[in-house]
Protein backbone atom coordinates (compact mmCIF):
# COMPACT_ATOMS: atom_id res chain seq x y z
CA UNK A 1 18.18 236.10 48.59
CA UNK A 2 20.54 233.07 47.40
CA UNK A 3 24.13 233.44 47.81
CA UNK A 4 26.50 231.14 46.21
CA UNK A 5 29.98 230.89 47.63
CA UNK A 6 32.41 229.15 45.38
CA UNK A 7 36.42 228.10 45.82
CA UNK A 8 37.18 228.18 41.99
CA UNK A 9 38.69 225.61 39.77
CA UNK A 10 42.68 225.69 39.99
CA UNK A 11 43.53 225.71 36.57
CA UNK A 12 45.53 228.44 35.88
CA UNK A 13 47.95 228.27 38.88
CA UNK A 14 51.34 230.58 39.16
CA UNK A 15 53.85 228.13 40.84
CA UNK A 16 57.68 229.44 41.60
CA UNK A 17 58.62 225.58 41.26
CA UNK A 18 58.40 222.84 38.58
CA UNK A 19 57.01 220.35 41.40
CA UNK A 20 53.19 220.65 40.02
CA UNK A 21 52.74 216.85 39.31
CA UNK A 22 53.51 215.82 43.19
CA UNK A 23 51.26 219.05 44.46
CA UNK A 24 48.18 217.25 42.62
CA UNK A 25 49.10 213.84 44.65
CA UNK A 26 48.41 215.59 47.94
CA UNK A 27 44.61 215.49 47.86
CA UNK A 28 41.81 218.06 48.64
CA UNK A 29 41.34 219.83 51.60
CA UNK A 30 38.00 221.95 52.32
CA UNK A 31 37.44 225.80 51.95
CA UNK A 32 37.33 226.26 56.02
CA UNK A 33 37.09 229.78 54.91
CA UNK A 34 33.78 229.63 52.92
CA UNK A 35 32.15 227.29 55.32
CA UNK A 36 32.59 229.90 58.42
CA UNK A 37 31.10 232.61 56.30
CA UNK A 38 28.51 230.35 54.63
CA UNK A 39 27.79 229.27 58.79
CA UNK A 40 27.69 232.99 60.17
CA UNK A 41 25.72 233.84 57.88
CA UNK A 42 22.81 230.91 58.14
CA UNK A 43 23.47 231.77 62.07
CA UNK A 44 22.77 235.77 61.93
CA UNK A 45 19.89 235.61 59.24
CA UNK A 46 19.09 231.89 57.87
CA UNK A 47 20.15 233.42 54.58
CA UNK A 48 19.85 230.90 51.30
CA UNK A 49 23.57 229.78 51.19
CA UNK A 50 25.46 227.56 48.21
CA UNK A 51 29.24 226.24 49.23
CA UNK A 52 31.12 225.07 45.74
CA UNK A 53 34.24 223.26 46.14
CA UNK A 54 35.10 223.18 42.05
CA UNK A 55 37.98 221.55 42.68
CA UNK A 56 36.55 218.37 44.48
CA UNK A 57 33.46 218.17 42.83
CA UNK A 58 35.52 218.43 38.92
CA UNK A 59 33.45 221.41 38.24
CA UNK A 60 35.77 223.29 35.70
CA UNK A 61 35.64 226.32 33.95
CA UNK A 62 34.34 225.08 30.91
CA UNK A 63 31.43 223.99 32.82
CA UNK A 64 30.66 226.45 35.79
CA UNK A 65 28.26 228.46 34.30
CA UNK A 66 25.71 225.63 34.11
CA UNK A 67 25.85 225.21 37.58
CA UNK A 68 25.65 229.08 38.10
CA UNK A 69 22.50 228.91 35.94
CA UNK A 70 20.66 226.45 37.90
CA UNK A 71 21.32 228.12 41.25
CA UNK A 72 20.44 231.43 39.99
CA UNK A 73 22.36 233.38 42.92
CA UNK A 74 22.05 237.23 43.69
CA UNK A 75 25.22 236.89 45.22
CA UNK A 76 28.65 235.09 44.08
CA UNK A 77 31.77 235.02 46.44
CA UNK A 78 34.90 233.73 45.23
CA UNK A 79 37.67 233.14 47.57
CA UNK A 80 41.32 233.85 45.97
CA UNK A 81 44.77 233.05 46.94
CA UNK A 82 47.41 235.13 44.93
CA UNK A 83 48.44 231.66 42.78
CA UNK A 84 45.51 231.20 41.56
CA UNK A 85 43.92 235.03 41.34
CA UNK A 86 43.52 234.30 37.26
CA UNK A 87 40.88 231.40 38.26
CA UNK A 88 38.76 233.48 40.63
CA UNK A 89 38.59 236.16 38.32
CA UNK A 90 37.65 233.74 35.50
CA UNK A 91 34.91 232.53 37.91
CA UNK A 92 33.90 236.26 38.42
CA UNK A 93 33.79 236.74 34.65
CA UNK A 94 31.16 233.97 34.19
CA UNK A 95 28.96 235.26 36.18
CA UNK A 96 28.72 238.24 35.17
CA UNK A 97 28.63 236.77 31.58
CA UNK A 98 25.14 234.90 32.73
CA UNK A 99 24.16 238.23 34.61
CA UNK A 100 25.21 241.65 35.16
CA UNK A 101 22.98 241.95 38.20
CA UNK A 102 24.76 239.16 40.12
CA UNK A 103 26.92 240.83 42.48
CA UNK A 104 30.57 240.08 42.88
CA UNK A 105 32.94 239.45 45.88
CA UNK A 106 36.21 238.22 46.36
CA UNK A 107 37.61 237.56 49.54
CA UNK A 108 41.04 235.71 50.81
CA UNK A 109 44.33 236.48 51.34
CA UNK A 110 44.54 238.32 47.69
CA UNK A 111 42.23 241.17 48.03
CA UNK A 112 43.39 241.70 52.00
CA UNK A 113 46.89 242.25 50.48
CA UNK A 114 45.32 244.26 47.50
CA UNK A 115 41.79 245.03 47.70
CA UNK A 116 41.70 248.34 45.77
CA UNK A 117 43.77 246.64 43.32
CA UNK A 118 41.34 243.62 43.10
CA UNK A 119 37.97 245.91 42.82
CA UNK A 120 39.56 247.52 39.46
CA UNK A 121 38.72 244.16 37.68
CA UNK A 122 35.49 244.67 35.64
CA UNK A 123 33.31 241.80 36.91
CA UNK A 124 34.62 242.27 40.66
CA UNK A 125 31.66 244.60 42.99
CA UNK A 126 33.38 244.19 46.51
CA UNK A 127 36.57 243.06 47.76
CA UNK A 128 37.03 242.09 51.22
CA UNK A 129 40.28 242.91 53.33
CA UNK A 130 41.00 240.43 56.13
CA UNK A 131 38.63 237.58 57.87
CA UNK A 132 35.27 237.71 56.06
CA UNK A 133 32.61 236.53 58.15
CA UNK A 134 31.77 239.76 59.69
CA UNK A 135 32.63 242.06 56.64
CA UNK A 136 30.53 239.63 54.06
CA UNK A 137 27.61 239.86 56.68
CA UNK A 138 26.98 243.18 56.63
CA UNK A 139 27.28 243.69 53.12
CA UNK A 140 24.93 241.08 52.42
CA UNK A 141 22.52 242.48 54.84
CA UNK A 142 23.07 245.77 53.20
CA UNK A 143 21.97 244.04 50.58
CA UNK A 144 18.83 242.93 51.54
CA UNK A 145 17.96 246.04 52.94
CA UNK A 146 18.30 248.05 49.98
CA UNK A 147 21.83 249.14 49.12
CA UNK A 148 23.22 252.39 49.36
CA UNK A 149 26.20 254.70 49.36
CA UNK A 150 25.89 255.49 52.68
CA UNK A 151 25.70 251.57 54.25
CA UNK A 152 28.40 250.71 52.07
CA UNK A 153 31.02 253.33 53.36
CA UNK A 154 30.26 252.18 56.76
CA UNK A 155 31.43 248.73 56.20
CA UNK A 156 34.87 248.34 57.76
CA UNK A 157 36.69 245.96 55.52
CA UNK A 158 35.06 246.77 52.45
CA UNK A 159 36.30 247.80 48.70
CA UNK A 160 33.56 248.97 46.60
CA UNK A 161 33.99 250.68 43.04
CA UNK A 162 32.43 253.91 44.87
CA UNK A 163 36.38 254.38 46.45
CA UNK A 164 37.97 254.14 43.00
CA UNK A 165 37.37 257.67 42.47
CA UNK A 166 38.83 259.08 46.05
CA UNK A 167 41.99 257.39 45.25
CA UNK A 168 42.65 255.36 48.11
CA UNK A 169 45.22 252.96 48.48
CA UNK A 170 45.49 249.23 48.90
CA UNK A 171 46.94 249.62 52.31
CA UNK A 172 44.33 252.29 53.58
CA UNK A 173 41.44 249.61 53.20
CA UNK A 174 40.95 248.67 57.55
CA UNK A 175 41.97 245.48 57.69
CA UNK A 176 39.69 243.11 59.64
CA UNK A 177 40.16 240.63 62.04
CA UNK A 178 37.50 238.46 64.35
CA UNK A 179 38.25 239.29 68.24
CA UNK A 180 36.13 236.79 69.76
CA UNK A 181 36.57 233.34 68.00
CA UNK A 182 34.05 231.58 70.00
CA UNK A 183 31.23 234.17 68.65
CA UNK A 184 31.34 232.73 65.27
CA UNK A 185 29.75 229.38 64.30
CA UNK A 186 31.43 226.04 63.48
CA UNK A 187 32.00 225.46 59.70
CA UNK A 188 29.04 223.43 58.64
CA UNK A 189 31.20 220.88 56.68
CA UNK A 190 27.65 219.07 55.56
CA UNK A 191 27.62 221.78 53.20
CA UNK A 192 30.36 220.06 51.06
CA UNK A 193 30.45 216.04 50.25
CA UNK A 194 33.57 215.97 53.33
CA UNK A 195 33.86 212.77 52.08
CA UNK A 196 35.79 213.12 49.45
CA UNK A 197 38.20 215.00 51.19
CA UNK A 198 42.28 213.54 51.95
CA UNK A 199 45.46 213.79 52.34
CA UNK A 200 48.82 212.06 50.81
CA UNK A 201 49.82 211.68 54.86
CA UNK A 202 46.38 210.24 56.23
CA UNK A 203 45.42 206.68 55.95
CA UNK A 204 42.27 207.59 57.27
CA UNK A 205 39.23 206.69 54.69
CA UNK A 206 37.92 210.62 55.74
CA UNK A 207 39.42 213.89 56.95
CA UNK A 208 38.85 217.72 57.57
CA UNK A 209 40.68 220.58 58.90
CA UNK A 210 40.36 222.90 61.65
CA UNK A 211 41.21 225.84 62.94
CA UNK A 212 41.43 226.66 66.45
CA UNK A 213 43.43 229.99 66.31
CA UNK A 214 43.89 232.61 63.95
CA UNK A 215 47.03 235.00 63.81
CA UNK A 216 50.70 234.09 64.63
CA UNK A 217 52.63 236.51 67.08
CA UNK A 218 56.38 235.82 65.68
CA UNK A 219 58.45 237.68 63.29
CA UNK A 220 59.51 235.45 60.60
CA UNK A 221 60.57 237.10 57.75
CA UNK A 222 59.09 235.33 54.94
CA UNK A 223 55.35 235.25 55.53
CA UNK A 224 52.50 237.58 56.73
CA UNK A 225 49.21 235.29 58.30
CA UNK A 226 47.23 238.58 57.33
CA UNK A 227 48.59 240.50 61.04
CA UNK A 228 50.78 239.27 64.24
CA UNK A 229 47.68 239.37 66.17
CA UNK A 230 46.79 236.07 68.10
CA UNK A 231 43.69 235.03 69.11
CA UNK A 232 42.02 231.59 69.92
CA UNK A 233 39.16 230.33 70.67
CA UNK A 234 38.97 228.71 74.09
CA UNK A 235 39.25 225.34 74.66
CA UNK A 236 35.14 224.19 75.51
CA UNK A 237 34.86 225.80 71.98
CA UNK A 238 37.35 223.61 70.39
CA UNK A 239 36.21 220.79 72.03
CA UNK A 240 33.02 220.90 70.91
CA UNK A 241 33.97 221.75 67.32
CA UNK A 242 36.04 218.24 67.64
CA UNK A 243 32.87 216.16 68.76
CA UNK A 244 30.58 217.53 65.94
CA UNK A 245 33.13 216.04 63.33
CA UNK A 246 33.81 213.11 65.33
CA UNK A 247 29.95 212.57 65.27
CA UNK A 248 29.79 213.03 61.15
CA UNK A 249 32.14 209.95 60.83
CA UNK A 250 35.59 211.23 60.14
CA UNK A 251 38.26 209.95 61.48
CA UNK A 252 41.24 212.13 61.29
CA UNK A 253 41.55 216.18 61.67
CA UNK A 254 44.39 218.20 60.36
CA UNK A 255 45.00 221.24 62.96
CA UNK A 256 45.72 223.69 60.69
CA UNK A 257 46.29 227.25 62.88
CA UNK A 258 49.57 229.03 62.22
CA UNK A 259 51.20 227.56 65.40
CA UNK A 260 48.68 225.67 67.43
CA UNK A 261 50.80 224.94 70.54
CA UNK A 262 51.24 229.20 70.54
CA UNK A 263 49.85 228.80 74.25
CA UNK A 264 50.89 225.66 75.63
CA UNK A 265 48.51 226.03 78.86
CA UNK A 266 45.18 226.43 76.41
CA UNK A 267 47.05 222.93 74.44
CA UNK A 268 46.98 221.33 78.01
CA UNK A 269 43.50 221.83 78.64
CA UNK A 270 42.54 220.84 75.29
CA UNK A 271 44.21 217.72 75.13
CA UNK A 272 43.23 216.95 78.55
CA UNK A 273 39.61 217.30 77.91
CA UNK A 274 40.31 214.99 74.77
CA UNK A 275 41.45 211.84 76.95
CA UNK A 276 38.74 213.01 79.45
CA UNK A 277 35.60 213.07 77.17
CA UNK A 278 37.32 209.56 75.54
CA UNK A 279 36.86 211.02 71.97
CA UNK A 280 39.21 208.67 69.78
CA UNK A 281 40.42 209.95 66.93
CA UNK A 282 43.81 210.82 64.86
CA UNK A 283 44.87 214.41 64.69
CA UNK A 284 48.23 216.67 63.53
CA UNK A 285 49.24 220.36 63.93
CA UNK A 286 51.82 222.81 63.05
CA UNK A 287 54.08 223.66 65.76
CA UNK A 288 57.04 225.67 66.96
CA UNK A 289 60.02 223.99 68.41
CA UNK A 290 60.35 226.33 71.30
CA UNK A 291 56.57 226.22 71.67
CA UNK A 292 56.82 222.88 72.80
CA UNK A 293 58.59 220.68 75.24
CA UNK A 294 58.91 216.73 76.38
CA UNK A 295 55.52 216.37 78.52
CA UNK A 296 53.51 218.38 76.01
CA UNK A 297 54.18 216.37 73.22
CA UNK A 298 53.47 213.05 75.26
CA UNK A 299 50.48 214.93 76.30
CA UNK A 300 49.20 215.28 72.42
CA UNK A 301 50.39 211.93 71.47
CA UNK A 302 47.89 210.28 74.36
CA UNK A 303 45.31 212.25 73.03
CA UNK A 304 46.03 211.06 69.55
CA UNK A 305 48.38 213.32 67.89
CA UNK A 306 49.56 211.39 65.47
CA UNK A 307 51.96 213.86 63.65
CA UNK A 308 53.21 217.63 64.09
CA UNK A 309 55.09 219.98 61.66
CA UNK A 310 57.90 222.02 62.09
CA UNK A 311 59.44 224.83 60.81
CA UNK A 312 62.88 223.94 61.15
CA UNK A 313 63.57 225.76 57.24
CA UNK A 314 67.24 225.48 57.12
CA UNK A 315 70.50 223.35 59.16
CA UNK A 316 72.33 226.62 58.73
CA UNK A 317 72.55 228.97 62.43
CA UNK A 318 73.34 232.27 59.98
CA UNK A 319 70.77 231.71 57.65
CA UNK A 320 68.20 231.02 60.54
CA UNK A 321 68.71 234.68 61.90
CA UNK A 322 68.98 236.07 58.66
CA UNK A 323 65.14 234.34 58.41
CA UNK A 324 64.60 235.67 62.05
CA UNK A 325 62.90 232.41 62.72
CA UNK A 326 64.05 232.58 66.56
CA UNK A 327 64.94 229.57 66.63
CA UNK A 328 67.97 227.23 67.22
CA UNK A 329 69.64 224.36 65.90
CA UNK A 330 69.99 222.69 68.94
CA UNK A 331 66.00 223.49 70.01
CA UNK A 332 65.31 221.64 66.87
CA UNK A 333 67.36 218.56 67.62
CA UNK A 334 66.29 218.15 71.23
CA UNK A 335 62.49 218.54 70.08
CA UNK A 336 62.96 215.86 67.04
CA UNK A 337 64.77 213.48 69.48
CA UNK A 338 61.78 213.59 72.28
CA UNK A 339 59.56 213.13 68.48
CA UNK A 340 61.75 209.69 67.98
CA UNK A 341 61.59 208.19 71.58
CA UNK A 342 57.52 209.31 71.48
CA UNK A 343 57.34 207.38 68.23
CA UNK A 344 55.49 210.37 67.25
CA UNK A 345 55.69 211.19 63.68
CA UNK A 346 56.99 214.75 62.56
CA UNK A 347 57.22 216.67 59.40
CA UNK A 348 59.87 218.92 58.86
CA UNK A 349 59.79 222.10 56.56
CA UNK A 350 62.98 223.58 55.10
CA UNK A 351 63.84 226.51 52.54
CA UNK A 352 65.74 226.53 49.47
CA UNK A 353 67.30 230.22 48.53
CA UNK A 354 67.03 231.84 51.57
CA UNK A 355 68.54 235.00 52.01
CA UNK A 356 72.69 234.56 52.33
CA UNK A 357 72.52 230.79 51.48
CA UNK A 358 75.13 229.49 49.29
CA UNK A 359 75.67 225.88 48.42
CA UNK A 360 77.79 225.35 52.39
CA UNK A 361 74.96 226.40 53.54
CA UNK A 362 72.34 224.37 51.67
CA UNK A 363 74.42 221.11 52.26
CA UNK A 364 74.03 222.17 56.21
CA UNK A 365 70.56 221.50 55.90
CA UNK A 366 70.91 218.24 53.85
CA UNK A 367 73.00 216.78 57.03
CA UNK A 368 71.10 218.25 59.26
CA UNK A 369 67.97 216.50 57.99
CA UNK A 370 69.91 213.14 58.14
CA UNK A 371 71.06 214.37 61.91
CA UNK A 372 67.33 214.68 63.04
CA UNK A 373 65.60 212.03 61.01
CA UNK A 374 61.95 213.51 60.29
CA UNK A 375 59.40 210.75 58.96
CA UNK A 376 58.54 212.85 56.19
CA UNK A 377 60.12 216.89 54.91
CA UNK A 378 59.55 219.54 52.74
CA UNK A 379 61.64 221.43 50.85
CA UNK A 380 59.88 224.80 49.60
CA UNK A 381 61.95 227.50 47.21
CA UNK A 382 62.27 230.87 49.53
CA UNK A 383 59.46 233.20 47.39
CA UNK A 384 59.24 236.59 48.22
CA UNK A 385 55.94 237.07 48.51
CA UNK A 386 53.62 239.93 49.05
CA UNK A 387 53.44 242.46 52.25
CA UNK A 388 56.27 240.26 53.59
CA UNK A 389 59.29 241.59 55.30
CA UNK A 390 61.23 239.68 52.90
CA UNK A 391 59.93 241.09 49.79
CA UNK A 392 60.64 244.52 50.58
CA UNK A 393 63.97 243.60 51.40
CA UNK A 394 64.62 242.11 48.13
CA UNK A 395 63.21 245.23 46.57
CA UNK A 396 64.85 247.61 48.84
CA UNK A 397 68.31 245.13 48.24
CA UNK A 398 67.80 245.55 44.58
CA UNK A 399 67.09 241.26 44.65
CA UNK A 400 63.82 242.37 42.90
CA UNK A 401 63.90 245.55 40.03
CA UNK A 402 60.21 246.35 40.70
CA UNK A 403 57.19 245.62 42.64
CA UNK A 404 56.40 242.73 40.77
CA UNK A 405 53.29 240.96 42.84
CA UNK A 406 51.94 244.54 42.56
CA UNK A 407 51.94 244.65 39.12
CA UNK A 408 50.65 240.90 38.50
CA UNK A 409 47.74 241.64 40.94
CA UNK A 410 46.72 244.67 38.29
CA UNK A 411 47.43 242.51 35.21
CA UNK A 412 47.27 238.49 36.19
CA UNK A 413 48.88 236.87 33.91
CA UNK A 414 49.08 233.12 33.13
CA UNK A 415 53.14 233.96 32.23
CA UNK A 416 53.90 235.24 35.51
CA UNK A 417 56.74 233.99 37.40
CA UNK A 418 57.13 234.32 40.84
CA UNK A 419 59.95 235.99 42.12
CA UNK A 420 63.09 233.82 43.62
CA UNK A 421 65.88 235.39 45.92
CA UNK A 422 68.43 234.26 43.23
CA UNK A 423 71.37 236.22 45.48
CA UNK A 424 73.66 233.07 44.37
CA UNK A 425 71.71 230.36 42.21
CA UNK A 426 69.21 231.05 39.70
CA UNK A 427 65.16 229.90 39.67
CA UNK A 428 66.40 226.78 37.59
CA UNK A 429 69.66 225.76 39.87
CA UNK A 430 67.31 226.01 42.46
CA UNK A 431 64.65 224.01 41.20
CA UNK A 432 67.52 221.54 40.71
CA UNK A 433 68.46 220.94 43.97
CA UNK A 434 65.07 221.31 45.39
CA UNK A 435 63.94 218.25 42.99
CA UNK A 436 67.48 215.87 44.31
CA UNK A 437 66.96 216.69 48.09
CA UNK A 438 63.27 215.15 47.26
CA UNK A 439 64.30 212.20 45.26
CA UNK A 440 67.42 211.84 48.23
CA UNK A 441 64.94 211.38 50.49
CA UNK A 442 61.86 209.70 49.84
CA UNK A 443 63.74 207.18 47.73
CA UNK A 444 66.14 206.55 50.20
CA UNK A 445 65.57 202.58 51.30
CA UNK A 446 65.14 203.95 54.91
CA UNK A 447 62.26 205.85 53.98
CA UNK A 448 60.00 203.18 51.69
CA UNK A 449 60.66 200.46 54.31
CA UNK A 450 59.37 202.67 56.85
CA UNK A 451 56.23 203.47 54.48
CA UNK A 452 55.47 199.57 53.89
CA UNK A 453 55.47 198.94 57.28
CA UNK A 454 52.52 201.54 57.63
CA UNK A 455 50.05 200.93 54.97
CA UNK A 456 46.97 199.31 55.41
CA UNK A 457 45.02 198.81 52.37
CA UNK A 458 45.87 198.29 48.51
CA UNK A 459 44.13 202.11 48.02
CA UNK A 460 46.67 203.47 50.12
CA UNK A 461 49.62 201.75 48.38
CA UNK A 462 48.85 202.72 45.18
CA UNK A 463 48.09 206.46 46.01
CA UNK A 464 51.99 206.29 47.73
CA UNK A 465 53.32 204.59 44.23
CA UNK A 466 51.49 207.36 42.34
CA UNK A 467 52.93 210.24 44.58
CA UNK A 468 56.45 208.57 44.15
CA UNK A 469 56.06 208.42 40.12
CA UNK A 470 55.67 212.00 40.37
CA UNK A 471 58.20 213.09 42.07
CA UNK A 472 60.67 210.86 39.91
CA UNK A 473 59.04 212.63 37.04
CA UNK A 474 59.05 216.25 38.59
């Protein structure tokens, strides 16, 4: 049985803000996703597993089905992110255009928001709700075994066509999560060329991500990581996981769990095992201001943390509870000032739009990012997005008329605009500012002086002048 797993081209992409030509300056990252199922399944059964990364390899749509042809599959999974659910189902379609008898599955953050939703679409057979390594494996092995009704309604985690007719609802699919993180195989990133992977803030001539937890325990109202469950894997695991890259050649690794430093003993070990096995190599993570302190951050930078990211979202105390980010101002500007005297570079994230922000408030955060200097920042347009806190307050607050995710999900369309909380400023005031505090920063002399002194080849300088054309053009 040959199973093709593909991450779709990203051609059709919903975006809440007119930024698109800097987003294609940032580089690829690999499906970590595919490559754990594609890995627990080759670990369970040595099935015949396919990884496509469309998007790296300039497969398009206009030229997927050839490659669909020569693998011949029984099985196509398509991982899909709400943005770009019209390109996985366009990926579905062509499939089933070369063959009804290929079965369809889409699994990602989508279909575990909406998974009854996502099986209505004609050329989808399964949806899976939550992490997918488990769910995928037991329908596959159902599969081979010779499918029926009765395997299939056993399958926690699983959306077949069979419960369109009992009338179940999105939210009554189990959603599933993986208890035991070390149980489940590293992604086998030789499955995709890894070197053609990078990053806008690497220098490195490779990179890959990695994920060492899964779930993030706080309450933030703006995003859902698929539960508040935490788990991680322990830190031998992670440790080994580091080595086997290390030992393929690249250089850098981009942490990339919800809050890494979550458990700042399990950080300890890990980055004392680092400088203890010697492994030499440059590494970032997301973090939590009060999830780290002075001598854990010295701690990461000796074992070659090279840059973390922080949530700070807004320079605004009120708006920061309204976000229920729990979080302070001054937690943020003690942690950025240990970040300056460690010489340790850090990435700050801020909201535009946020619940109760007017223009005070917004010009709060454009002092406070002078006030705490990050080397680099983000400024994202608050979206209310689905099976988030926020979103059903906008729709309970009347911000939002109707459930609108719900009713792109049913009908994707290529028109759709994401909704904005637009309390005080429109989606195009907001894209206004957004687009200034970008050009006030990175073309502020401070900030390209800095970036000179860092580069260290020709390739790197022009990718930087090619990032900053595009956000002048933005």
């Amino acid at each position: 049985m040959k199973i093709l797993l593909i991450y779709p081209p990203i051609e059709n992409e919903i975006s809440h803000i007119s930024l698109k030509n800097v987003d294609k300056q940032r580089g690829f990252l690999p499906p970590l996703g595919l490559l754990y199922i594609a890995s627990y399944l080759k670990k369970n059964k040595d099935f015949d597993v396919k990884v496509l990364d469309c998007n790296v390899e300039k497969i398009t749509h206009q030229n997927i089905d050839i490659v669909i042809k020569e693998e011949k599959p029984d099985i196509v999974g398509v991982s899909a992110m709400t943005h770009f659910l019209i390109d996985a189902y366009k990926v579905m379609t062509s499939v089933k255009l070369i063959s009804k008898k290929i079965i369809t599955v889409i699994g990602g953050p989508h279909p575990s928001i909406y998974p009854i939703t996502s099986i209505r679409h004609p050329d989808v057979d399964y949806a899976v709700k939550g992490e997918g390594e488990e769910v995928f494996y037991e329908l596959v092995s159902a599969i081979n075994e010779g499918l029926t009704d009765d395997k299939i309604s056993k399958i926690k985690g699983l959306a077949s066509k069979l419960l369109l007719d009992k009338g179940l609802k999105d939210e009554e699919i189990q959603l599933v999560r993986i208890k035991n993180l070390d149980s489940i195989p590293f992604p086998d990133r030789n499955m995709l060329p890894f070197n053609k992977y990078s990053s806008i803030l690497s220098n490195s001539s490779s990179i890959t991500t990695m994920i060492t937890s899964r779930g993030c325990p706080f309450k933030c109202i703006f995003c859902d990581r698929m539960g508040k469950t935490f788990r991680s894997a322990s830190p031998e695991y992670v440790l080994d996981e580091i080595e086997s890259i290390l030992n393929m050649g690249i250089k850098e690794i981009f942490i990339h769990d919800d809050t890494f430093t979550v458990n700042k003993k399990r950080v300890i070990e890990i980055c004392q095992s680092i400088i203890d096995r010697k492994l030499k190599f440059k590494w970032d993570a997301r973090a939590r201001v009060d999830c780290v302190d002075y001598d854990l951050l010295l701690l990461m930078k000796r074992a070659g943390c090279s840059r973390v990211s922080f949530g700070v979202e807004t320079g605004n105390a009120d708006v920061l509870k309204n976000l229920r980010k729990g979080i302070s101002l001054e937690q943020v500007e003690k942690i950025f000032r240990y970040c300056r005297e460690l010489k340790l570079n850090v990435l700050a994230d801020f909201m535009i739009g946020s619940p109760g922000e007017t223009m005070t408030q917004i010009n709060d955060s454009i002092k406070f990012v002078r006030k705490i200097k990050p080397n680099y920042v983000q400024f994202s347009i608050v979206c209310p997005y689905p099976d988030t806190d926020l979103y059903r307050l906008a729709l309970s607050s009347n911000i939002i008329k109707t459930d609108v995710w719900k009713k792109f999900a049913i009908n994707p369309d290529i028109n759709f605009t994401p909704p904005v909380w637009d309390e005080f400023f429109s989606r195009n005031e907001l894209e206004i500012i957004a687009k200034k505090m970008y050009r006030k920063f990175y073309f502020s002399p401070g900030f390209i002086v800095n970036e000179i002194k860092k580069l260290k080849s020709l390739k790197e300088l022009k990718v930087k002048i090619k990032a900053g054309i595009s956000l002048f053009l933005s």
